[in-house]
N, C-alpha and C. Protein backbone atom coordinates (compact mmCIF):
# COMPACT_ATOMS: atom_id res chain seq x y z
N UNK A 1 25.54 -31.60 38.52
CA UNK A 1 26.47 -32.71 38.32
C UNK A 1 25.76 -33.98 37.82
N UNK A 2 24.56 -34.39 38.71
CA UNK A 2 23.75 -35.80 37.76
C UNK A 2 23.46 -35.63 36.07
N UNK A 3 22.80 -33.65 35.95
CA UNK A 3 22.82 -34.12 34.70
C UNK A 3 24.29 -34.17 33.73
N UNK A 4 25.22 -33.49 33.94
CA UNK A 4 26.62 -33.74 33.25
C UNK A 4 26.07 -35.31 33.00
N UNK A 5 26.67 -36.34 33.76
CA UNK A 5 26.66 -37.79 34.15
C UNK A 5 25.94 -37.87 33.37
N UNK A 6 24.38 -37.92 33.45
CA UNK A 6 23.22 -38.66 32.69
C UNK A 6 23.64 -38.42 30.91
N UNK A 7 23.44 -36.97 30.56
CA UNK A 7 24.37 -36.39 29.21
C UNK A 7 25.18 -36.92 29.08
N UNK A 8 26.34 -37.12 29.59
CA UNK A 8 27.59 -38.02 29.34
C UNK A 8 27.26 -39.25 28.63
N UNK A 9 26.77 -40.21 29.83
CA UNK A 9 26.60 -41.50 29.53
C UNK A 9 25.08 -41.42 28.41
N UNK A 10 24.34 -40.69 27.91
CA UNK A 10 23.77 -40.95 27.26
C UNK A 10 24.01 -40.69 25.55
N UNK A 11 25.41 -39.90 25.94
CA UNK A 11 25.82 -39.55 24.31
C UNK A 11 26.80 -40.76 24.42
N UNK A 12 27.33 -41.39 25.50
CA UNK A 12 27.95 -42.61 24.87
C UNK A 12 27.55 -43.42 24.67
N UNK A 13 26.46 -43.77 24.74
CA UNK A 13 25.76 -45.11 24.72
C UNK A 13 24.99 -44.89 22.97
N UNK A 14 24.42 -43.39 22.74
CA UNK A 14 24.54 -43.27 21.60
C UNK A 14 25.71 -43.54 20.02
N UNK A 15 26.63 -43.08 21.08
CA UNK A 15 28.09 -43.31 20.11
C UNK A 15 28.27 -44.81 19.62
N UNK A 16 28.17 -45.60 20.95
CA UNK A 16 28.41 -46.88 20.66
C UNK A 16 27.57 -47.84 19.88
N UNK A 17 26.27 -47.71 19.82
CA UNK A 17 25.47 -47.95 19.72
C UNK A 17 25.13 -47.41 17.69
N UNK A 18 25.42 -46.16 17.66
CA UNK A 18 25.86 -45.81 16.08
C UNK A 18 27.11 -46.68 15.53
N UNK A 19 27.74 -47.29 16.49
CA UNK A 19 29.55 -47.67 15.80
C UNK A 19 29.25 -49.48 15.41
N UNK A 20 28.60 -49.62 16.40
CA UNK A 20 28.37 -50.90 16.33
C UNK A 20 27.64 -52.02 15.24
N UNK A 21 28.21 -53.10 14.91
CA UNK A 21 27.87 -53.96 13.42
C UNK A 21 29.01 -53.75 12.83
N UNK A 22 28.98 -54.87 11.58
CA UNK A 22 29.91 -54.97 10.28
C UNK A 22 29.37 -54.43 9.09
N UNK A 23 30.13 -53.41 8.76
CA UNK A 23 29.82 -52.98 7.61
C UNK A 23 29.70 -53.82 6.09
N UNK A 24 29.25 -53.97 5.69
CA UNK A 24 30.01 -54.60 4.33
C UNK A 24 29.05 -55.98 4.42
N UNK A 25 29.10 -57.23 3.45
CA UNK A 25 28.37 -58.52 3.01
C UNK A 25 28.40 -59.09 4.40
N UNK A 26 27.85 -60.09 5.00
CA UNK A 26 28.16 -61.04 6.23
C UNK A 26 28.47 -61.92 5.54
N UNK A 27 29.71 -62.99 6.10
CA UNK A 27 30.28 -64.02 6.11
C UNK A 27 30.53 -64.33 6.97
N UNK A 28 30.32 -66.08 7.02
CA UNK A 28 30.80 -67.29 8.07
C UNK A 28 32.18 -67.03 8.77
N UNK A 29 32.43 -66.95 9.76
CA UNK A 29 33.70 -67.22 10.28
C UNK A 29 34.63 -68.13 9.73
N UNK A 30 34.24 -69.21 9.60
CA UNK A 30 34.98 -70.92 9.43
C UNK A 30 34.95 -70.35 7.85
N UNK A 31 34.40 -69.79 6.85
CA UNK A 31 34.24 -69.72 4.98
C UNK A 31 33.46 -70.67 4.56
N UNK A 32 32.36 -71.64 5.33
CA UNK A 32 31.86 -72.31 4.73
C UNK A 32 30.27 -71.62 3.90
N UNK A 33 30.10 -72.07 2.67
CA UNK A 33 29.35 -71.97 2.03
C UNK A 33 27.99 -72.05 2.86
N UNK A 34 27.08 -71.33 2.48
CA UNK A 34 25.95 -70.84 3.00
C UNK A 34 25.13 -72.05 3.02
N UNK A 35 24.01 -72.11 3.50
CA UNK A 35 23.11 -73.12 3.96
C UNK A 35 21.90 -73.08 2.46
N UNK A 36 21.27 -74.09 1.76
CA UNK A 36 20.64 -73.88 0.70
C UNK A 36 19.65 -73.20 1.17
N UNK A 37 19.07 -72.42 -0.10
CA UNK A 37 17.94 -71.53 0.39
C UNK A 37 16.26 -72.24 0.39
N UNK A 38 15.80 -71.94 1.29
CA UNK A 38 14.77 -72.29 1.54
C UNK A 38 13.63 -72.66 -0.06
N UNK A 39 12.90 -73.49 -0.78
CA UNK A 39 12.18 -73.45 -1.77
C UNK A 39 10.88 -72.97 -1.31
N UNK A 40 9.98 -72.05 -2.30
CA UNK A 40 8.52 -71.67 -1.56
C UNK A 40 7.76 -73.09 -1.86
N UNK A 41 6.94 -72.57 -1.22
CA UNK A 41 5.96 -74.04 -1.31
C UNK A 41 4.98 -74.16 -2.34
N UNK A 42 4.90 -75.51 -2.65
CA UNK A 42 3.74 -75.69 -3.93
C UNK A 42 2.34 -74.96 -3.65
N UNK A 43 2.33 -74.54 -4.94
CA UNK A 43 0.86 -73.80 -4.72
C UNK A 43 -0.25 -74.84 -4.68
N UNK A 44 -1.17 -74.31 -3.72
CA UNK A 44 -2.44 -74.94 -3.72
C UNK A 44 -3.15 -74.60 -5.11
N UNK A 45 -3.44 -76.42 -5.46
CA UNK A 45 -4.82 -76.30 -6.48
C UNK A 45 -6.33 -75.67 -6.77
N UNK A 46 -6.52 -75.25 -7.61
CA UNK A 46 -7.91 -74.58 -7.50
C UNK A 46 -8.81 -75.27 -8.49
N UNK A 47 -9.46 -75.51 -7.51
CA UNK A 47 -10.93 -76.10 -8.28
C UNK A 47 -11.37 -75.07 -9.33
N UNK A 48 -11.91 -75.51 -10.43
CA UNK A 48 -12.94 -74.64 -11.02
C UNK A 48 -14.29 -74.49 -10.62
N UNK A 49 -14.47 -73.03 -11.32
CA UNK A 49 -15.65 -72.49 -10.58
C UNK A 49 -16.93 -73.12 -11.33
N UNK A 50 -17.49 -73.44 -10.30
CA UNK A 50 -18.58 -74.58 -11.27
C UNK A 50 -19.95 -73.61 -11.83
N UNK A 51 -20.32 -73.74 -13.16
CA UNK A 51 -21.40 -72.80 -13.48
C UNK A 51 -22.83 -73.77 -13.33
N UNK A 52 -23.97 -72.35 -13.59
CA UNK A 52 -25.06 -73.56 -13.72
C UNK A 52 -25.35 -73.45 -15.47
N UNK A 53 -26.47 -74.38 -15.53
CA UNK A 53 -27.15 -74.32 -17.00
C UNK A 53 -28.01 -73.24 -16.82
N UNK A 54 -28.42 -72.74 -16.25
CA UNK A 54 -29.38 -71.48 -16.72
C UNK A 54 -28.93 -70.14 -16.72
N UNK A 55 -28.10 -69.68 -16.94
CA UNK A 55 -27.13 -69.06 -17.41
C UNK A 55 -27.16 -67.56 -16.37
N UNK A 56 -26.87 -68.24 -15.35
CA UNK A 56 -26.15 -67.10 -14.35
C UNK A 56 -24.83 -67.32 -14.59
């Protein structure tokens, strides 16, 4: 009988657990337009690579 129970409740918790979420795009509740998207950040400058005169 525990394992019936344990089987039971473990294929439902599977079930629910597969059913669960929104299928399809996400949207706001209220329809407001999305938040702007984040910009990446400026790239860091690079020095040049400094040579010598004796020709390494």
């Amino acid at each position: 009988m525990p394992r019936l129970v344990f089987i039971s409740l473990l294929v439902l918790m599977c079930t629910a657990l597969a059913g669960c979420g929104q299928k399809g795009p996400l949207v706001r509740p209220d329809g407001s337009a999305p938040a702007a998207a984040h910009s990446a950040p400026a790239p860091v400058p690079t020095l040049p690579i400094p040579t010598t005169d004796d020709g390494r």
